[in-house]
Protein backbone atom coordinates (compact mmCIF):
# COMPACT_ATOMS: atom_id res chain seq x y z
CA UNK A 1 155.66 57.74 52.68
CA UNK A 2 158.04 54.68 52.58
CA UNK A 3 160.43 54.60 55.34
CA UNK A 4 163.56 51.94 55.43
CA UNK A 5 165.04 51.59 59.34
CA UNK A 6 167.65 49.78 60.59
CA UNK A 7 168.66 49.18 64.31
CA UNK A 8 172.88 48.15 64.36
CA UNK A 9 174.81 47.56 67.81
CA UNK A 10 178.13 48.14 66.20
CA UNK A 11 179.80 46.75 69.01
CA UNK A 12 182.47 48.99 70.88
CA UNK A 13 185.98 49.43 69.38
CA UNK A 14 187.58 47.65 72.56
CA UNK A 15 189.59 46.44 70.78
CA UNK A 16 189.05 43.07 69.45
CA UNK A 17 191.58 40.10 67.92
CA UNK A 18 191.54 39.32 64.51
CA UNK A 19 188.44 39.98 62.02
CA UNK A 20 186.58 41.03 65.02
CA UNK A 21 188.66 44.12 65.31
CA UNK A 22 186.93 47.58 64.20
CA UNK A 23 189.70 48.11 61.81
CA UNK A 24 188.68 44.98 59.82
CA UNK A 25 184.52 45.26 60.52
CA UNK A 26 184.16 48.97 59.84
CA UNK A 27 184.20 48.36 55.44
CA UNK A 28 182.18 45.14 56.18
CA UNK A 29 179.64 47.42 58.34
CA UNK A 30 179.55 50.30 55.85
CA UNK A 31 178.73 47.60 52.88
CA UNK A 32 176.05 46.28 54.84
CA UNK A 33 174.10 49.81 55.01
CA UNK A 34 175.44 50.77 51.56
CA UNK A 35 173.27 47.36 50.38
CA UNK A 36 170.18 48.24 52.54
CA UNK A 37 170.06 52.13 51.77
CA UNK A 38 167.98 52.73 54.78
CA UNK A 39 167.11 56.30 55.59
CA UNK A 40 167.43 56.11 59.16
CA UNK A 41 170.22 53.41 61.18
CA UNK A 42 169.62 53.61 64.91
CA UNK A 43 172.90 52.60 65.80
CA UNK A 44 174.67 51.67 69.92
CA UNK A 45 178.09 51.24 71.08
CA UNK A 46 179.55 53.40 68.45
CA UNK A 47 182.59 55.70 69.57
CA UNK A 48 183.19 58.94 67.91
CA UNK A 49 186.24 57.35 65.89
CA UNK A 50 184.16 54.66 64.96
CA UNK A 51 181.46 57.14 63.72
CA UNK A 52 183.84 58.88 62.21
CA UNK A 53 184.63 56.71 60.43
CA UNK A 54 181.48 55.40 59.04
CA UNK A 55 181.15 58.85 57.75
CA UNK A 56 184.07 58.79 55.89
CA UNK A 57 182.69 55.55 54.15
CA UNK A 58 179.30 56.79 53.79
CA UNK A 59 179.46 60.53 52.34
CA UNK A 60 175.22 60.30 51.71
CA UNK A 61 174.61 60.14 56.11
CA UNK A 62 174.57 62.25 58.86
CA UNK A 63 174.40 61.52 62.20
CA UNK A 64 173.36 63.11 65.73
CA UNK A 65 173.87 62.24 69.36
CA UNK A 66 176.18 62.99 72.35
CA UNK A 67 177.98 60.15 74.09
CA UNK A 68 177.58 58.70 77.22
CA UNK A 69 179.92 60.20 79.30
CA UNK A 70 179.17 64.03 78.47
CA UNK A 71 182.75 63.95 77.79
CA UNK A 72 183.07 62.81 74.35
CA UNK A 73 184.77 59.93 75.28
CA UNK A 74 182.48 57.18 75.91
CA UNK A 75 179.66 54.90 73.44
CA UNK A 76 176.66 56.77 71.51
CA UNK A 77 173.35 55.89 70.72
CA UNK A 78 174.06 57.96 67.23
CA UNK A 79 171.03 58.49 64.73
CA UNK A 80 172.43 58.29 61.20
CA UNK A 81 170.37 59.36 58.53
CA UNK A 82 170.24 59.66 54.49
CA UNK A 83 170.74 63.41 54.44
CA UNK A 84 169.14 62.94 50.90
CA UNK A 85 165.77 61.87 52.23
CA UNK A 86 165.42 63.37 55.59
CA UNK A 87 166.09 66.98 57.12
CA UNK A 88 166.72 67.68 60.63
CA UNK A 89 164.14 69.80 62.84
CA UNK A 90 165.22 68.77 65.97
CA UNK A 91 167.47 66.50 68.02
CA UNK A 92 168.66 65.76 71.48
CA UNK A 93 169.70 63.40 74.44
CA UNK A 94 168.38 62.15 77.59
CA UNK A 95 170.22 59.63 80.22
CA UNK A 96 168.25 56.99 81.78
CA UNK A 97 169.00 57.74 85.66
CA UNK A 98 166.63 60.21 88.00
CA UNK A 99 168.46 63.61 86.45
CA UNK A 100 167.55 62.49 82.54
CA UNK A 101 169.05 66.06 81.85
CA UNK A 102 172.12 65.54 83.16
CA UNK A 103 175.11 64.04 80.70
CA UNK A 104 176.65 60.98 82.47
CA UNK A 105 174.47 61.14 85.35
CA UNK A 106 174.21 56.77 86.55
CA UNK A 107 171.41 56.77 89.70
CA UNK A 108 173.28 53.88 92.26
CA UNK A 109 170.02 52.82 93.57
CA UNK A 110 169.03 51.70 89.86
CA UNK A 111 171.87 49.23 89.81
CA UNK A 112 173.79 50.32 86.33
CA UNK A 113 177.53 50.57 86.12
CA UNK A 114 177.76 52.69 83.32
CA UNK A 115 175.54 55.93 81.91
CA UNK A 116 172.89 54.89 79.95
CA UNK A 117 171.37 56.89 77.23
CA UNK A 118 168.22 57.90 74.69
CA UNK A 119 169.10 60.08 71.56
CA UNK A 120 166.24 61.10 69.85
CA UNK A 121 165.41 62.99 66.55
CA UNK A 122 162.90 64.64 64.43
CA UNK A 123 163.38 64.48 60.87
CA UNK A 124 160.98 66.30 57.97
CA UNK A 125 161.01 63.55 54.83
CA UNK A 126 162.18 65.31 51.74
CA UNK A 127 159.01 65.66 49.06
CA UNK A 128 156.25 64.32 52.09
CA UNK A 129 153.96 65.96 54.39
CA UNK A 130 155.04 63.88 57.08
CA UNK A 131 157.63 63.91 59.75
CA UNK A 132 159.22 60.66 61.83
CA UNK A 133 160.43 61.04 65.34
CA UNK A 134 162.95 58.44 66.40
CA UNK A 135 164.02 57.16 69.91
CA UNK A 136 167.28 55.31 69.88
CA UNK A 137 168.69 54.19 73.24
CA UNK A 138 170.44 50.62 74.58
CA UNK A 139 169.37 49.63 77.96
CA UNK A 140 171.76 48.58 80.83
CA UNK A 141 173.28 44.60 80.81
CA UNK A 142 173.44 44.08 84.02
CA UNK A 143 170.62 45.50 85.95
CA UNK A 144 167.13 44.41 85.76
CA UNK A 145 165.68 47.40 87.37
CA UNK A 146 167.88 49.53 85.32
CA UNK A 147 166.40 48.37 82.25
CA UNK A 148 162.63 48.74 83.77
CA UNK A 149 163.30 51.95 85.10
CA UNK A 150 165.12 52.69 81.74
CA UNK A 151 162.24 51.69 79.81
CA UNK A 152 159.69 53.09 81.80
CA UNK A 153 161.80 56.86 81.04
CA UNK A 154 162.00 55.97 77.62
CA UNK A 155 157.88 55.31 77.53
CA UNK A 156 157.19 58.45 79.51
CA UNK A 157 159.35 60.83 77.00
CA UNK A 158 157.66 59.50 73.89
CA UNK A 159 154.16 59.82 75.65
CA UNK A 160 154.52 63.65 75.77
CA UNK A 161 154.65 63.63 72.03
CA UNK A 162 151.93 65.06 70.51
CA UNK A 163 150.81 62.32 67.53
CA UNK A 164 149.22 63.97 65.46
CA UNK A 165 152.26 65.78 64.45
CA UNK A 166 154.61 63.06 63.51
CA UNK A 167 154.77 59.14 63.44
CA UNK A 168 157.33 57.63 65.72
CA UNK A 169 160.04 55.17 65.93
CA UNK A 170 162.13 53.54 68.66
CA UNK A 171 165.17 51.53 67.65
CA UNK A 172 167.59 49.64 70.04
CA UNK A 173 169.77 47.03 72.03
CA UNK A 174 167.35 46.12 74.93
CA UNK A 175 169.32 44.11 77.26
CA UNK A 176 166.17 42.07 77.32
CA UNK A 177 163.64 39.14 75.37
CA UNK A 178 160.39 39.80 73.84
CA UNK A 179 157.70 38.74 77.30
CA UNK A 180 160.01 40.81 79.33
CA UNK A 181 159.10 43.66 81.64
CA UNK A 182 161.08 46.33 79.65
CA UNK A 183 159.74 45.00 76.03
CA UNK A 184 156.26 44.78 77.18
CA UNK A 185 156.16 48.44 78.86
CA UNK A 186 157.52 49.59 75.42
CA UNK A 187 154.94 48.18 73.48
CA UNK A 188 151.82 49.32 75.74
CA UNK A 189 149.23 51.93 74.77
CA UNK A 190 150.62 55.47 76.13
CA UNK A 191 148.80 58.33 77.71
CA UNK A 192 148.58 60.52 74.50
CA UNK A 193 147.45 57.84 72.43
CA UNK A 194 150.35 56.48 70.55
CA UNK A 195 150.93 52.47 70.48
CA UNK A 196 154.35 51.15 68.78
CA UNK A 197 154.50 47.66 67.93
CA UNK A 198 157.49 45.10 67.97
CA UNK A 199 158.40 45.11 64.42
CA UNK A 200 159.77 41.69 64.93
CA UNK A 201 156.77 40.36 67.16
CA UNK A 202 154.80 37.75 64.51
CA UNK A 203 157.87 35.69 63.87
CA UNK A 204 159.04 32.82 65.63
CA UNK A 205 161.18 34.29 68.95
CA UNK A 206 163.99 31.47 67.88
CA UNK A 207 164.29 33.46 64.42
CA UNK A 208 164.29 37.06 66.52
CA UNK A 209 167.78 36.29 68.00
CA UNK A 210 170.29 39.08 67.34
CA UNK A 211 173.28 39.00 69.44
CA UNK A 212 175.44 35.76 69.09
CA UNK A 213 178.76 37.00 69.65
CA UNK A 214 180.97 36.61 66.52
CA UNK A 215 179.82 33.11 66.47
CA UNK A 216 177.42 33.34 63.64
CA UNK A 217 174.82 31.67 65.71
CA UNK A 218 172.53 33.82 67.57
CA UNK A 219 171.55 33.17 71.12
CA UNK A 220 169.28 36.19 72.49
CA UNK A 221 166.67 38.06 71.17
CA UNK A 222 167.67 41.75 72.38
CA UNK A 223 167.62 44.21 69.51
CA UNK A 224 164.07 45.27 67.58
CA UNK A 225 162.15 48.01 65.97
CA UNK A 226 159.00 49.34 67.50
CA UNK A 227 157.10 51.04 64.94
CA UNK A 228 154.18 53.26 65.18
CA UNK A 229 150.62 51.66 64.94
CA UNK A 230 149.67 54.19 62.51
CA UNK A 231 152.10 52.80 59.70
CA UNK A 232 152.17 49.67 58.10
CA UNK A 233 155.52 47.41 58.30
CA UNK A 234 156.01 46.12 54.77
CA UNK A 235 159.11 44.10 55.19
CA UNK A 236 161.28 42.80 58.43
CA UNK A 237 164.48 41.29 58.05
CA UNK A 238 167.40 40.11 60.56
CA UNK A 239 170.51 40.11 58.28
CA UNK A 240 172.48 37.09 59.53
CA UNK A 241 175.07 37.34 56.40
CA UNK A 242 179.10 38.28 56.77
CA UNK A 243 180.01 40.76 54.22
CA UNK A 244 183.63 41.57 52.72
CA UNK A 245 184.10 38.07 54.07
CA UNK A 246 183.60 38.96 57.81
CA UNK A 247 180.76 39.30 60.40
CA UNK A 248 179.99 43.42 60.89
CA UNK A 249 179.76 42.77 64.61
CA UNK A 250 178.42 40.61 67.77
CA UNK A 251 174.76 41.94 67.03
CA UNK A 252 173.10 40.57 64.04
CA UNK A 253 171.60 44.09 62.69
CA UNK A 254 168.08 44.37 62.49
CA UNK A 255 166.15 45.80 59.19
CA UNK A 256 162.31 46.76 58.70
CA UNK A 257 160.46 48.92 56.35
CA UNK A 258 157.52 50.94 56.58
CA UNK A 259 154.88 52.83 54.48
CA UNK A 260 152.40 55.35 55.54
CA UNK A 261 148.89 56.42 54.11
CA UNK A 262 149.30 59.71 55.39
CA UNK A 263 148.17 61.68 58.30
């Protein structure tokens, strides 16, 4: 099984001035992917209009995930995927507070202004044996312990997987650098065995800076890949380049692929 992944913060439709606006970046966005052809783009920030329309431009993906809110007002952490390539089995949401179940639900004592979120998904690959599970959440800015607690939810939900019946992914916008708390939790051994690695780990940490807010020039290495062990990452790329003339968004996007020997 080859497996092409990308993680994109698409930046919120706030809205911006000029070429940052979502109205201008949404074709440049949409060519980027087109180029890339992943099959899966764990993607943060996105509002439903915005989703929307990246479908529009994008007939060959689906998506899943609920926002933030529990509204269907606020940001997703949507998992688009190559409906070509990859089938649905199974797909869900969990918020990073003490009531995980509960849509919107922000825990005071964590520190977080806003509802954070995991949306998570099991695909079956068209033509393989296999199947991927993939995590895709975006921990909170401004709160240190919100992002360890965060990531220490996020650990615990992927260690009641059962391996053995599908390899598993974990894309995002961390809020925080490679030698941090919340990055090195997410890339221990769990409980049941599984071990995902930074997919950007073995390059230099200046060349593993994503965000650099319309500037061009990135500043902070926050958004990665973590792969499972038991696949083999072929190719890792941080795609620096504007398209249609103008910078996609704030977060350089971040693309790896993978292949598998099999279970």
């Amino acid at each position: 099984m080859e497996l092409k992944v990308i993680s994109f913060n698409l930046r919120y439709d706030k809205p911006d001035p000029g070429d940052h606006a979502w109205t201008v970046r949404k074709a440049a966005v949409a060519e980027s992917i087109a180029h890339y052809a992943p099959d899966i783009i764990g993607t943060q920030e996105g509002m439903a209009h915005q989703l929307l329309d990246l479908h529009r431009l994008l007939p060959n993906y689906q998506s899943v995930g609920d926002d933030r809110t529990g509204v269907g007002m606020g940001e997703r952490c949507a998992i688009f995927y190559r409906s070509g390539r990859l089938k649905c089995l199974n797909s869900g949401n969990f918020f990073l507070s003490d009531t995980p179940e509960t849509p919107g639900s922000i825990s005071p004592d964590w520190g977080n202004r806003v509802p954070r979120m995991t949306t998570w998904a099991v695909f079956a690959v068209v033509g393989e044996e296999e199947t991927i599970t993939v995590f895709n959440t975006h921990l909170d800015y401004n709160s240190a312990k919100a992002r360890e607690l965060g990531a220490k939810l996020v650990c615990d939900r992927i260690s009641h997987l059962q391996p053995s019946e599908s390899y598993t992914f974990l894309t995002g916008d961390f809020n925080a650098a490679p030698g941090s708390v919340p990055r090195e939790m997410l890339g221990h051994s769990l409980p049941n065995g599984l071990h995902l690695y930074d997919a950007l780990a073995d390059i230099e940490l200046e060349e593993q800076q994503t965000f650099h807010d319309f500037t061009g020039k990135a500043v902070d290495a926050v958004d990665t890949i973590y792969y499972d062990s038991r696949v083999s990452l072929r190719r890792i790329e941080i795609d620096h380049r504007q398209w249609l003339g103008v910078l996609p968004s704030d977060h350089f996007p971040v693309m790896a692929e993978f292949r598998s020997t099999g279970k």
